[in-house]
Structures are given as structure tokens and as C-alpha cells.
N, C-alpha and C. Protein backbone atom coordinates (compact mmCIF):
# COMPACT_ATOMS: atom_id res chain seq x y z
N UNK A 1 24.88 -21.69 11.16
CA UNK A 1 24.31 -21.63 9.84
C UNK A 1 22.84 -21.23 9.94
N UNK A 2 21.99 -20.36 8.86
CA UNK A 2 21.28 -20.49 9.17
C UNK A 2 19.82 -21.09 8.48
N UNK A 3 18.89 -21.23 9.50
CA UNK A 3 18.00 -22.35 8.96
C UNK A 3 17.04 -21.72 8.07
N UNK A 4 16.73 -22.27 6.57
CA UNK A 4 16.49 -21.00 5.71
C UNK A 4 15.26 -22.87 5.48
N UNK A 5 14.13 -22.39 4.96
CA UNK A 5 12.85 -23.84 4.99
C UNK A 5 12.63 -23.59 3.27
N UNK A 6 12.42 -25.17 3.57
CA UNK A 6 12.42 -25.39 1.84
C UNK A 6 11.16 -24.88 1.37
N UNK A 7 9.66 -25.33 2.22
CA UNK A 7 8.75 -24.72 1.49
C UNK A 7 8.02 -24.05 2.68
N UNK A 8 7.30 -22.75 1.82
CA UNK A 8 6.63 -21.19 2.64
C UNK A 8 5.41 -22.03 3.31
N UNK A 9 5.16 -21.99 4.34
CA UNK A 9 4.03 -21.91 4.61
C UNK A 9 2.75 -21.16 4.04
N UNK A 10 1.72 -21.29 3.79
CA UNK A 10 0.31 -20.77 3.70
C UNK A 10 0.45 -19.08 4.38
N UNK A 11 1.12 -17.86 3.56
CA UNK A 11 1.34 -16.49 3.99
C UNK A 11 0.16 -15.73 3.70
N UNK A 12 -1.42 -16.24 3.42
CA UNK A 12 -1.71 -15.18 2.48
C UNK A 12 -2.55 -14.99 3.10
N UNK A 13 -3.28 -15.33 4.39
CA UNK A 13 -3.68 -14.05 5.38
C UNK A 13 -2.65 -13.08 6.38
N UNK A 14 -1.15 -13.91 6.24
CA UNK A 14 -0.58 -12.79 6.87
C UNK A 14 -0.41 -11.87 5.49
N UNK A 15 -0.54 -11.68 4.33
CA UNK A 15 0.12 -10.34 3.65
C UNK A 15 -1.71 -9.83 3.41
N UNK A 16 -2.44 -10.36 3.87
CA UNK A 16 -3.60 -9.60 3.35
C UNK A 16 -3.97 -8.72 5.39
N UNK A 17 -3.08 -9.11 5.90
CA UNK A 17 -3.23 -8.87 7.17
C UNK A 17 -2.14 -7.33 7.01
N UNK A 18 -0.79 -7.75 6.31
CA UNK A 18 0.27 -6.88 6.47
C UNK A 18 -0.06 -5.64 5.32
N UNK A 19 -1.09 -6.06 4.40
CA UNK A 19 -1.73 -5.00 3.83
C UNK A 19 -2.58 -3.69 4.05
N UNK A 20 -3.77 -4.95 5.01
CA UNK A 20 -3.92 -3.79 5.57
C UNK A 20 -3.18 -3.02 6.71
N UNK A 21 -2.41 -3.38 7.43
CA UNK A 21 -1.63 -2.61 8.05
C UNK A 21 -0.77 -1.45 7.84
N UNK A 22 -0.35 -1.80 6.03
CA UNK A 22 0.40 -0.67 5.94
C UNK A 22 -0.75 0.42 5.75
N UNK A 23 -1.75 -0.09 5.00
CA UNK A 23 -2.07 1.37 4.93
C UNK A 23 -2.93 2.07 6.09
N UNK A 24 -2.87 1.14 7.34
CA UNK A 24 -3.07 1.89 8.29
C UNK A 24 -2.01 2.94 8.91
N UNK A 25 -0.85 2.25 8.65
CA UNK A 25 0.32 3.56 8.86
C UNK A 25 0.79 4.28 8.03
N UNK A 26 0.42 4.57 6.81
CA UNK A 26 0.46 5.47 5.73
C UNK A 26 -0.81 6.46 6.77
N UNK A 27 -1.91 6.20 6.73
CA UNK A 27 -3.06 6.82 7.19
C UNK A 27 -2.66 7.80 8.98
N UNK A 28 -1.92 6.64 9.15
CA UNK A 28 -1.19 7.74 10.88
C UNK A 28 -0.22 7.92 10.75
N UNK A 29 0.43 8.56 9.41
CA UNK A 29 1.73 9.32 9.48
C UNK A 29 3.14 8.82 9.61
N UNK A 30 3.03 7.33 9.88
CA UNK A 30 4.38 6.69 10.12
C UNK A 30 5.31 6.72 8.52
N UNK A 31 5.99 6.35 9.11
CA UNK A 31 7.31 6.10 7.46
C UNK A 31 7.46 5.05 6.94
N UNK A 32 7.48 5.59 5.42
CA UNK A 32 7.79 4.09 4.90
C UNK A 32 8.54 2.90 5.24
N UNK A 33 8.65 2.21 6.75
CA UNK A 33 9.40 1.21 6.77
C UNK A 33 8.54 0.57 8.09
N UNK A 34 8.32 -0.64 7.35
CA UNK A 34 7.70 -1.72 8.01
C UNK A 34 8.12 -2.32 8.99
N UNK A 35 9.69 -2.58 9.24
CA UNK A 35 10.42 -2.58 10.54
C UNK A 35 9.71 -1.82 11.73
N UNK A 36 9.63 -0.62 11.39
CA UNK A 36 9.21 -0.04 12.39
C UNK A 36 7.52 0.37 12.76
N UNK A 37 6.63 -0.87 12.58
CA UNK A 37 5.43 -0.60 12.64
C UNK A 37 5.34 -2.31 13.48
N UNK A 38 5.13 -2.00 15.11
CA UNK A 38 5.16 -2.55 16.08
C UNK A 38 4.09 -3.60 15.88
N UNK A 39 2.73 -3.05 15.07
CA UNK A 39 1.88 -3.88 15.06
C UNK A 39 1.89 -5.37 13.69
N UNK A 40 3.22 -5.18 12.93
CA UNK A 40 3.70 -5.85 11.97
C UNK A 40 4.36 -7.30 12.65
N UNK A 41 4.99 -6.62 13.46
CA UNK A 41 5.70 -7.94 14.40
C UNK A 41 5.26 -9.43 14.63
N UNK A 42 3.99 -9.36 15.15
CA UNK A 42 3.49 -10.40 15.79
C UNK A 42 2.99 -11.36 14.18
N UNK A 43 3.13 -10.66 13.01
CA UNK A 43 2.51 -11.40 11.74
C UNK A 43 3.96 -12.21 11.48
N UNK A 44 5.00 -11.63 11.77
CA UNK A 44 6.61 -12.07 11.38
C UNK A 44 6.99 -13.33 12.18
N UNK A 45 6.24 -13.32 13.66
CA UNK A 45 7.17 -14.58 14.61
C UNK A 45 7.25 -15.83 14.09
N UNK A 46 7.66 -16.53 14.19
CA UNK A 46 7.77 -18.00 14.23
C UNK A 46 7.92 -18.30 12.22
N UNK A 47 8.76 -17.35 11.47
CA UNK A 47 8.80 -17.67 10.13
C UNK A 47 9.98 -18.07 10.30
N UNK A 48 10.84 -18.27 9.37
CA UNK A 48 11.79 -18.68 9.06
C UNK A 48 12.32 -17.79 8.16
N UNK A 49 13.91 -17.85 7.75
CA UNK A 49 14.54 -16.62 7.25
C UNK A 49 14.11 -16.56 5.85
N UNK A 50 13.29 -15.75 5.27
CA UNK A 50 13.19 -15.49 3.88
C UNK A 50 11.46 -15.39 3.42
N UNK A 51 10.51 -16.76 4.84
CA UNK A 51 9.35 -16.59 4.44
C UNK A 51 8.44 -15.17 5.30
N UNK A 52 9.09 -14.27 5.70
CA UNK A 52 9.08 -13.07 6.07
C UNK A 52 8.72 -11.91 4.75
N UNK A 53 9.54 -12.04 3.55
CA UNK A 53 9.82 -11.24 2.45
C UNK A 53 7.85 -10.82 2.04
N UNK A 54 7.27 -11.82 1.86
CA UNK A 54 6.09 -11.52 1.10
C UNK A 54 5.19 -10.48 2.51
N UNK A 55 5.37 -11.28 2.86
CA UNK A 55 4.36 -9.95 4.51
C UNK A 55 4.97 -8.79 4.09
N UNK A 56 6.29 -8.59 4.26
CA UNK A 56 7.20 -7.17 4.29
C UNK A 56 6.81 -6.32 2.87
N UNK A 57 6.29 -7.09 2.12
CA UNK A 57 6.00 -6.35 1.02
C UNK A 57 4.85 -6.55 0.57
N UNK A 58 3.75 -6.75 1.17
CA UNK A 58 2.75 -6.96 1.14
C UNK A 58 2.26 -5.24 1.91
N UNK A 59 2.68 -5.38 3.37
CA UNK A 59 2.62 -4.20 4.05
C UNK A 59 3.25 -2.65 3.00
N UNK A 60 3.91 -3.11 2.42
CA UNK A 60 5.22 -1.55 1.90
C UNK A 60 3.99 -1.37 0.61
N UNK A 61 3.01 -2.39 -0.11
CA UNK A 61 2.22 -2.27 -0.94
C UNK A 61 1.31 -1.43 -0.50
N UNK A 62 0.95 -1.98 0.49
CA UNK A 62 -0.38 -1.40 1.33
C UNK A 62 -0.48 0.11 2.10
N UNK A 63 1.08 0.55 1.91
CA UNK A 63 1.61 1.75 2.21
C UNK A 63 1.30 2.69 1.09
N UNK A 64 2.20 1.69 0.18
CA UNK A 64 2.34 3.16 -1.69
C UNK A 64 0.52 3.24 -2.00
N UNK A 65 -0.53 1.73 -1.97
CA UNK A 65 -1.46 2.37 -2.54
C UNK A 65 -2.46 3.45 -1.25
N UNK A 66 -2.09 3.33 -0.12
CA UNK A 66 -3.05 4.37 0.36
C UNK A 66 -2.49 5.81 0.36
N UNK A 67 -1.31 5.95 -0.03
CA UNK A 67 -0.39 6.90 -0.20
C UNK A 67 -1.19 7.46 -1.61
N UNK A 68 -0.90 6.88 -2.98
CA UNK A 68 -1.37 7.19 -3.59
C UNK A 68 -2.89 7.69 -3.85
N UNK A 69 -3.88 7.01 -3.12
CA UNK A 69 -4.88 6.99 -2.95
C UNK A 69 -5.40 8.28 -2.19
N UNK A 70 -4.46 8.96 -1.61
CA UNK A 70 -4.70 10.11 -0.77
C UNK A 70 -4.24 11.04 -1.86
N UNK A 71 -3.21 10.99 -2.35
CA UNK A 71 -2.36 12.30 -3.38
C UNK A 71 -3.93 12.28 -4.71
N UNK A 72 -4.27 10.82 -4.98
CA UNK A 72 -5.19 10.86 -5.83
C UNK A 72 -6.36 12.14 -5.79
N UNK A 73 -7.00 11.61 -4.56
CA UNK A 73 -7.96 12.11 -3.78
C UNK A 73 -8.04 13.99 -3.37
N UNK A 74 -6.51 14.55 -3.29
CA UNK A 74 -6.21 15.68 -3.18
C UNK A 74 -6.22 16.39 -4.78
N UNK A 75 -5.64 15.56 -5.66
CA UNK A 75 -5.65 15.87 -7.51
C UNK A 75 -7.28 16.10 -7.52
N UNK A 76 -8.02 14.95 -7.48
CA UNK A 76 -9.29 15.29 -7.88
C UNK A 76 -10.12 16.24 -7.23
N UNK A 77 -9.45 16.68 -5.90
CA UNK A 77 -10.37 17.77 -4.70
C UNK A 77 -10.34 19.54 -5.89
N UNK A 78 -8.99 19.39 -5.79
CA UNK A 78 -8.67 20.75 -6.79
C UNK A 78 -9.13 20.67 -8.13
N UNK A 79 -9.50 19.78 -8.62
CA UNK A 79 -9.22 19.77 -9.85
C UNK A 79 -11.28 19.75 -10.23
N UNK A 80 -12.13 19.74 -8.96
CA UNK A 80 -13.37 19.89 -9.26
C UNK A 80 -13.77 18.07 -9.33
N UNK A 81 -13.09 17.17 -9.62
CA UNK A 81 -13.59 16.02 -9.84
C UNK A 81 -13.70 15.30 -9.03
N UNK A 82 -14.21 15.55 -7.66
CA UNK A 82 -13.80 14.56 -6.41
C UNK A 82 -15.00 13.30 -6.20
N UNK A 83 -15.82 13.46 -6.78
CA UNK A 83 -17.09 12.72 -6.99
C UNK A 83 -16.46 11.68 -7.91
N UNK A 84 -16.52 12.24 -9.29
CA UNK A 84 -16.29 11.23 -10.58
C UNK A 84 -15.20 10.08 -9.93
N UNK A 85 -14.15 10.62 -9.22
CA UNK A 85 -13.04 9.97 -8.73
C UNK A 85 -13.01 9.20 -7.80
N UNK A 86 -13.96 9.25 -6.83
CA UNK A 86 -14.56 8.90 -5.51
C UNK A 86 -15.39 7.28 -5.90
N UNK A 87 -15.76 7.59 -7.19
CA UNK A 87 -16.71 6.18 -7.81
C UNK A 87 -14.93 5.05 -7.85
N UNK A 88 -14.80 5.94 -9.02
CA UNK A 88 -13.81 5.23 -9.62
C UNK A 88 -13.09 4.26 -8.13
N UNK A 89 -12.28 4.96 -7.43
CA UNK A 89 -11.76 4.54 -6.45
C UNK A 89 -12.76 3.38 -5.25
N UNK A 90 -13.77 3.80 -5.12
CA UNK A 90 -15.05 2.78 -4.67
C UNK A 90 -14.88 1.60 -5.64
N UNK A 91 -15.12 1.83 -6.92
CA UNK A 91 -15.28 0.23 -7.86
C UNK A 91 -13.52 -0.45 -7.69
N UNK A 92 -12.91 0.07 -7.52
CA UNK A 92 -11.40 -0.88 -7.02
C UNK A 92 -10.90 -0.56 -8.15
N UNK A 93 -9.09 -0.45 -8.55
CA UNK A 93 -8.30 0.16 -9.19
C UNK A 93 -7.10 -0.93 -9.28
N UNK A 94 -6.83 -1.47 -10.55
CA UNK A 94 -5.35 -2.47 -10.37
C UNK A 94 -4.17 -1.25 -10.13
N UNK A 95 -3.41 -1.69 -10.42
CA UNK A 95 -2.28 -0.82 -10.04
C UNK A 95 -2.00 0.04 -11.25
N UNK A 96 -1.76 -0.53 -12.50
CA UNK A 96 -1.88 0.34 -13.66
C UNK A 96 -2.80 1.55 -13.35
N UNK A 97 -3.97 1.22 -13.55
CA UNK A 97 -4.89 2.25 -13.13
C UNK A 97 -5.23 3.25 -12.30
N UNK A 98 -4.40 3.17 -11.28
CA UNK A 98 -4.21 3.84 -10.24
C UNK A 98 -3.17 4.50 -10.35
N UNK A 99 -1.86 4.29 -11.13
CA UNK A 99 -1.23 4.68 -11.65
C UNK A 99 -1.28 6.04 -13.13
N UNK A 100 -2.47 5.20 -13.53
CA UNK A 100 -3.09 6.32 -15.02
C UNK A 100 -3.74 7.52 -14.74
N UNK A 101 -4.59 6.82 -13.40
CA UNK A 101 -5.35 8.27 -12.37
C UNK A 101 -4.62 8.80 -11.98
N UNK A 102 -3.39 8.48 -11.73
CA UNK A 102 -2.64 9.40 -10.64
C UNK A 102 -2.04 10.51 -11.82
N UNK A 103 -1.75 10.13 -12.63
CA UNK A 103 -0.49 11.16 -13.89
C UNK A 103 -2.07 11.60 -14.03
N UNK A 104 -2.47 10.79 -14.61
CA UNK A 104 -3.76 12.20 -15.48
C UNK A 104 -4.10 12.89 -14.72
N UNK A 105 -4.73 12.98 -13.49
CA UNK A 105 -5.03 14.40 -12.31
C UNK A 105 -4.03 15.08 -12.61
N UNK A 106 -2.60 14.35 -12.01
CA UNK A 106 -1.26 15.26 -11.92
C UNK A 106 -1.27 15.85 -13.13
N UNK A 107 -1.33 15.74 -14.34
CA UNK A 107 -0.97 16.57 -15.43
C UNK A 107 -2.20 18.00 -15.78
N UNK A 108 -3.01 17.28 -15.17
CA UNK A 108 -4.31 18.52 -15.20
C UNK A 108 -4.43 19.71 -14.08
N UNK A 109 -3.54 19.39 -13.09
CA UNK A 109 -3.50 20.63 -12.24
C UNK A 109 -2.40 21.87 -12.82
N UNK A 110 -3.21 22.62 -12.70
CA UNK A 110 -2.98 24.57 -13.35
C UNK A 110 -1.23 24.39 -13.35
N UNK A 111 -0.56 24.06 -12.19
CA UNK A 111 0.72 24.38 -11.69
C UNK A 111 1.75 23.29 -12.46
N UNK A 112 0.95 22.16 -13.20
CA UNK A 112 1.99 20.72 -13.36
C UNK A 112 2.16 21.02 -14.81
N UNK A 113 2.16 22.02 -15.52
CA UNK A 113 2.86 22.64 -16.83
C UNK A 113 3.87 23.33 -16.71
């Protein structure tokens, strides 16, 4: 059977750990899957089955926003606004927002009509 723990331990330097990690492998080209990012491992040992989930998606977060954060960054290069955008992204972005930046660039490049 297996041993599944009633309450999580204290995870929230491992997902602020597995955060930044993903978007260190967004940044070196790896693939979206956290399984396979060797340096994820050692944040996983000694959990128990299920208090694993928040790291694992903590990291896959830390993947989509530097992901986005780059596609952002390429919208505003073409688009003349890489400064204005460069603030924005410096003062910190919830996810909505980063989300609103991302369509509005995307809809303003010549080709996305």
C-alpha cells in the first residue's frame, strides 16, 4: 500500500527553489518536463507520495513564465518597444498581465492579422 502523509510539510522554499529552476531550463533549451531536469531531483527526495505535486508545478510555472517572458521580449524587439517593455517586465507582472502583454504585442505585429 502506499504511504500517502496526512499533512505537507513546509514546501515553499522547495517550489520557490523549483521555480527558479524551471526557468533555468526554459533558458537552456530543455523541455517542458520536469522529470527530466536532473537538478529537480534532489528538491523531490525524502517527500512522500503527493507532497511532490506543488514543487512539480511550481518548476512547470517557472518554465511557461520565462518562456513567455522571452516570446514577450522578442514581440516588443520588433515591434520598436523593447525599452517601454523592459520597465514593465523589471516592475514584476501577475500572470494576467503577462498574459495581456503577451496578446497585445502578439496582435500588433504586421504578420498577426
Amino acid at each position: 500500500m502506499l504511504n500517502t502523509a496526512t499533512s505537507a510539510p513546509e514546501t515553499q522554499p522547495f517550489t520557490q527553489q523549483a521555480y527558479a529552476l524551471g526557468r533555468e531550463a526554459q533558458q537552456g533549451g530543455m523541455m517542458e518536463v520536469p522529470a527530466q531536469d536532473a537538478n529537480l531531483w534532489p528538491l523531490l527526495q525524502g517527500l512522500q507520495v503527493g507532497q511532490g505535486l506543488p514543487v512539480l508545478q511550481a518548476w512547470q510555472q517557472g518554465y511557461r513564465h520565462q518562456q513567455d517572458e522571452h516570446q514577450i521580449r522578442e514581440f516588443a524587439d520588433q515591434l520598436g518597444r523593447a525599452e517601454e517593455v523592459n520597465q514593465l517586465m523589471q516592475a514584476g507582472l501577475t500572470d494576467a498581465a503577462r498574459a495581456g502583454l503577451w496578446w497585445q504585442l502578439f496582435n500588433q505585429l504586421p504578420d498577426a492579422a
